[in-house]
Protein backbone atom coordinates (compact mmCIF):
# COMPACT_ATOMS: atom_id res chain seq x y z
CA UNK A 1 0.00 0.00 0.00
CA UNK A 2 0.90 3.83 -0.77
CA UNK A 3 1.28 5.93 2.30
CA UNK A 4 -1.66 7.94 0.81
CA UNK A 5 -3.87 4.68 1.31
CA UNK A 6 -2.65 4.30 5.06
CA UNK A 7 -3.26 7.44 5.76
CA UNK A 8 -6.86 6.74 4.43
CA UNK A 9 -6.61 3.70 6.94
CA UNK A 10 -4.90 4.98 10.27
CA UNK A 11 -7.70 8.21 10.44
CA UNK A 12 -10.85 5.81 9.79
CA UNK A 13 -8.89 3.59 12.08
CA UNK A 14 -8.43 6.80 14.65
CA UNK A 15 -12.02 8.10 14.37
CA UNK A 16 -13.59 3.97 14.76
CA UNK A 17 -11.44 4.16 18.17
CA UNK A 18 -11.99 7.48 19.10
CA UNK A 19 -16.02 8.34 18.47
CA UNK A 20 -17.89 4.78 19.24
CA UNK A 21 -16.51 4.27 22.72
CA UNK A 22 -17.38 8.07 23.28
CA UNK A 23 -21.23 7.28 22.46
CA UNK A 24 -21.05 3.87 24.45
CA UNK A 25 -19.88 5.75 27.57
CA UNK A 26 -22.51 8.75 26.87
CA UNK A 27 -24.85 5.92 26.31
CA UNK A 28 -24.42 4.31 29.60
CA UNK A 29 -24.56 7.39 31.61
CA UNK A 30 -27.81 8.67 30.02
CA UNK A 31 -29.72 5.15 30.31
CA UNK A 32 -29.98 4.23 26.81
CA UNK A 33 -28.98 0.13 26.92
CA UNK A 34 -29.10 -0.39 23.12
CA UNK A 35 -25.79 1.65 22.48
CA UNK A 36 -24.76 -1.34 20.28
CA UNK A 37 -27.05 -0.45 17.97
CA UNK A 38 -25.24 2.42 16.97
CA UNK A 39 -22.99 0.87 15.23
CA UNK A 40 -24.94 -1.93 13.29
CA UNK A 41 -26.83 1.24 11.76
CA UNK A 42 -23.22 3.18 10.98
CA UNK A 43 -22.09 0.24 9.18
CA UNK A 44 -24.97 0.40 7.02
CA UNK A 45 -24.35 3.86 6.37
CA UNK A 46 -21.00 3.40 5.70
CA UNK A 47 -22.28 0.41 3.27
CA UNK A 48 -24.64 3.02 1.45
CA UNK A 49 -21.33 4.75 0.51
CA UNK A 50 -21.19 7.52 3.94
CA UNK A 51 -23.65 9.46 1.47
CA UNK A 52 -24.49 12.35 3.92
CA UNK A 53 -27.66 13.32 1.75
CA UNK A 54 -28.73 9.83 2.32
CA UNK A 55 -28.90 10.40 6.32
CA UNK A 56 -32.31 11.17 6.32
CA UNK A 57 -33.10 7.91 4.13
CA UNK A 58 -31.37 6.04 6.67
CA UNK A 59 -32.67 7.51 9.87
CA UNK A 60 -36.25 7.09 8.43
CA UNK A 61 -35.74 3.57 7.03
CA UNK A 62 -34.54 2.98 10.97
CA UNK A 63 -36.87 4.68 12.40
CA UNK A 64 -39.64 2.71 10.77
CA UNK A 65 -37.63 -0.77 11.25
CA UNK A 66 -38.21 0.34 15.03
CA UNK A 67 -41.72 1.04 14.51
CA UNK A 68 -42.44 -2.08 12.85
CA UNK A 69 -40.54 -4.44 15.64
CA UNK A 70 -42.73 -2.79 18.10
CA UNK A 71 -45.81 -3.71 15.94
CA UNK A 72 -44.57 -7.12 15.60
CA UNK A 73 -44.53 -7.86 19.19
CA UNK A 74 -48.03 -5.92 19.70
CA UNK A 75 -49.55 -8.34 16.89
CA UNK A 76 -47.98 -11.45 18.49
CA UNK A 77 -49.67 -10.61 21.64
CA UNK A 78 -53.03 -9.44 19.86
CA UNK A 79 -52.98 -12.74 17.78
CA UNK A 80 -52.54 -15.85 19.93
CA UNK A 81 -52.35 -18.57 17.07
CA UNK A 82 -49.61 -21.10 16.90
CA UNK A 83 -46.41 -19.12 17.11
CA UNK A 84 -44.75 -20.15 13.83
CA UNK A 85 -47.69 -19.15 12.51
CA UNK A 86 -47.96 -16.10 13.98
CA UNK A 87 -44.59 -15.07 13.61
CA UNK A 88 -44.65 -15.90 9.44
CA UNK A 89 -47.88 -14.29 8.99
CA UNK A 90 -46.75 -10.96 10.85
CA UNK A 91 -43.55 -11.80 8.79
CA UNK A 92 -45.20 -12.00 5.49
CA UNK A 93 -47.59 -9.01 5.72
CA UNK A 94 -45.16 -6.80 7.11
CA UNK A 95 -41.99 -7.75 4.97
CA UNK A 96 -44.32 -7.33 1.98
CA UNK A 97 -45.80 -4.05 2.98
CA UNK A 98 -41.79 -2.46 4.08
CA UNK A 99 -40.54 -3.06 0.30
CA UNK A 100 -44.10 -2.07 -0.95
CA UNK A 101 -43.71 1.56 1.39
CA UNK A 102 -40.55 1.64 0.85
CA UNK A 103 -40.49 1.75 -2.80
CA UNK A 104 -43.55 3.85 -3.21
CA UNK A 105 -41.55 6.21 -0.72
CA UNK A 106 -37.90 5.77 -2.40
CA UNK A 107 -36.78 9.00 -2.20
CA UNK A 108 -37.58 9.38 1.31
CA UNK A 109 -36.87 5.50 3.26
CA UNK A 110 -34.15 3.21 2.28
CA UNK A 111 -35.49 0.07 2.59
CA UNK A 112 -32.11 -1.75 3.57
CA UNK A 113 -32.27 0.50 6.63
CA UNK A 114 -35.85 -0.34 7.36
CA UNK A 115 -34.72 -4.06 7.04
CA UNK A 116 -32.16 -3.74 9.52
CA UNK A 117 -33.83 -1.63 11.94
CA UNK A 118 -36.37 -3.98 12.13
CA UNK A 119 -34.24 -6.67 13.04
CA UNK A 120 -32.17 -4.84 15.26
CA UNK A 121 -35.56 -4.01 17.43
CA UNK A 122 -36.69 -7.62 17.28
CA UNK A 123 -33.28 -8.32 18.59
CA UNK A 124 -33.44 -5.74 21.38
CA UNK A 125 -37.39 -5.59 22.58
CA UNK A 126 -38.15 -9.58 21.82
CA UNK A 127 -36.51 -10.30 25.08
CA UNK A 128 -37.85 -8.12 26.88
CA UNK A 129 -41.46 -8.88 25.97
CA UNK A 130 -44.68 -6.22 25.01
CA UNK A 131 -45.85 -5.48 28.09
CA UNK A 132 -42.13 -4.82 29.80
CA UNK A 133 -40.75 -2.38 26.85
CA UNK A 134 -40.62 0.84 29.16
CA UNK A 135 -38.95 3.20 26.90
CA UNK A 136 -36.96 0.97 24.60
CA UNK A 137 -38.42 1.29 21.58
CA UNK A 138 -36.98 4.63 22.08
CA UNK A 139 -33.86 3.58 23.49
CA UNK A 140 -33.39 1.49 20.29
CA UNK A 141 -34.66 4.27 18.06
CA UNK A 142 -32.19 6.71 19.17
CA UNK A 143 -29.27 4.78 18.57
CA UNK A 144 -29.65 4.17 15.82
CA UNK A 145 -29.98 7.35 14.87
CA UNK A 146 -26.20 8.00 16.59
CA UNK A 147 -25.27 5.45 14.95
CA UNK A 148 -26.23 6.90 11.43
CA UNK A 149 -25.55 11.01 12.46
CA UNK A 150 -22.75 10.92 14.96
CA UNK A 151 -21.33 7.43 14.21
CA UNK A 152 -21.64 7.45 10.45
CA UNK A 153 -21.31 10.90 9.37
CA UNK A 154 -19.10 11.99 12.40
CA UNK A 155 -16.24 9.24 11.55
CA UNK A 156 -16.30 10.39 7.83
CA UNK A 157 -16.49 14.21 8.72
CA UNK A 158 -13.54 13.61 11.46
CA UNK A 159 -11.57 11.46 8.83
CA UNK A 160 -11.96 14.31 6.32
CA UNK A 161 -10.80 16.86 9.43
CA UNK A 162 -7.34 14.34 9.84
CA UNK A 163 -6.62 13.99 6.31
CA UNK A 164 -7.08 18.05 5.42
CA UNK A 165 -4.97 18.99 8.11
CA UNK A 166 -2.67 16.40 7.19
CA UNK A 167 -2.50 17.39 3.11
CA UNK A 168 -1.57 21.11 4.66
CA UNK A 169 1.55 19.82 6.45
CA UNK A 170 2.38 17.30 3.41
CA UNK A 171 2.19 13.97 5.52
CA UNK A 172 1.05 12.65 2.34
């Protein structure tokens, strides 16, 4: 490798060390258990390409993956049929309906997002069960929203900061 591509390297490098464990500290302080979460929904982000004008795509593709966990677990409850078929009928409908929205609503939801955030709710509020959720559907909505904002665009923003400064004093 050139030293221009490990420069590239040793600033993402610097700001993945530098602003996750900042959040998951912040995170822990302010109550907010689903700090993981932040950075499943950055490495989407960065996936997408770290297309800031696609932030608001991603936060609203999470934000409704967080929605639609919650109404998952509020239908399983509501339902009471055989599990299996509970859980591919709540599944099917709402898989089908996420790429349906989602496409209809391209420009404004990315349904990858929407995917994920989905499963990343499951994975946080299935655990806990309906009726015990409290505020984390919340919780699990905000960080992913770090994660996309202040995980996502601040690493790329901060890497951009490094490597400026560092073209000034001709590191490169």
């Amino acid at each position: 490798m050139d030293k221009k591509e490990w420069l590239d390297i040793l600033t993402l490098a610097l700001g993945i060390a530098l602003l996750p464990p900042l959040w998951s500290i912040a995170s822990s302080h302010l109550g907010i258990a689903t700090g993981s979460a932040a950075l499943i929904s950055a490495a989407l982000y960065v996936v997408n390409g770290n297309k800031i004008q696609d932030g608001i795509k991603n936060s609203l593709g999470f934000i409704c993956g967080d929605i639609w966990a919650y109404f998952s677990l509020k239908l399983m409850d509501i339902l009471q049929l055989n599990p299996d078929i509970e859980l591919f009928i709540i599944f099917f409908v709402l898989g089908f309906l996420a790429v349906i929205i989602s496409s209809v609503y391209s420009k404004w939801i990315y349904l990858p997002t929407w995917l994920c955030g989905w499963a990343i709710g499951l994975a946080f509020m299935a655990s806990v069960g309906i009726k015990r959720l409290g505020n984390l559907p919340i919780q699990v909505g905000v960080s992913m929203l770090v994660g996309v904002w202040y995980v996502g665009v601040g690493v790329d923003k901060f890497q951009k900061i490094i490597l400026k400064l560092c073209n000034k004093k001709k590191i490169t």
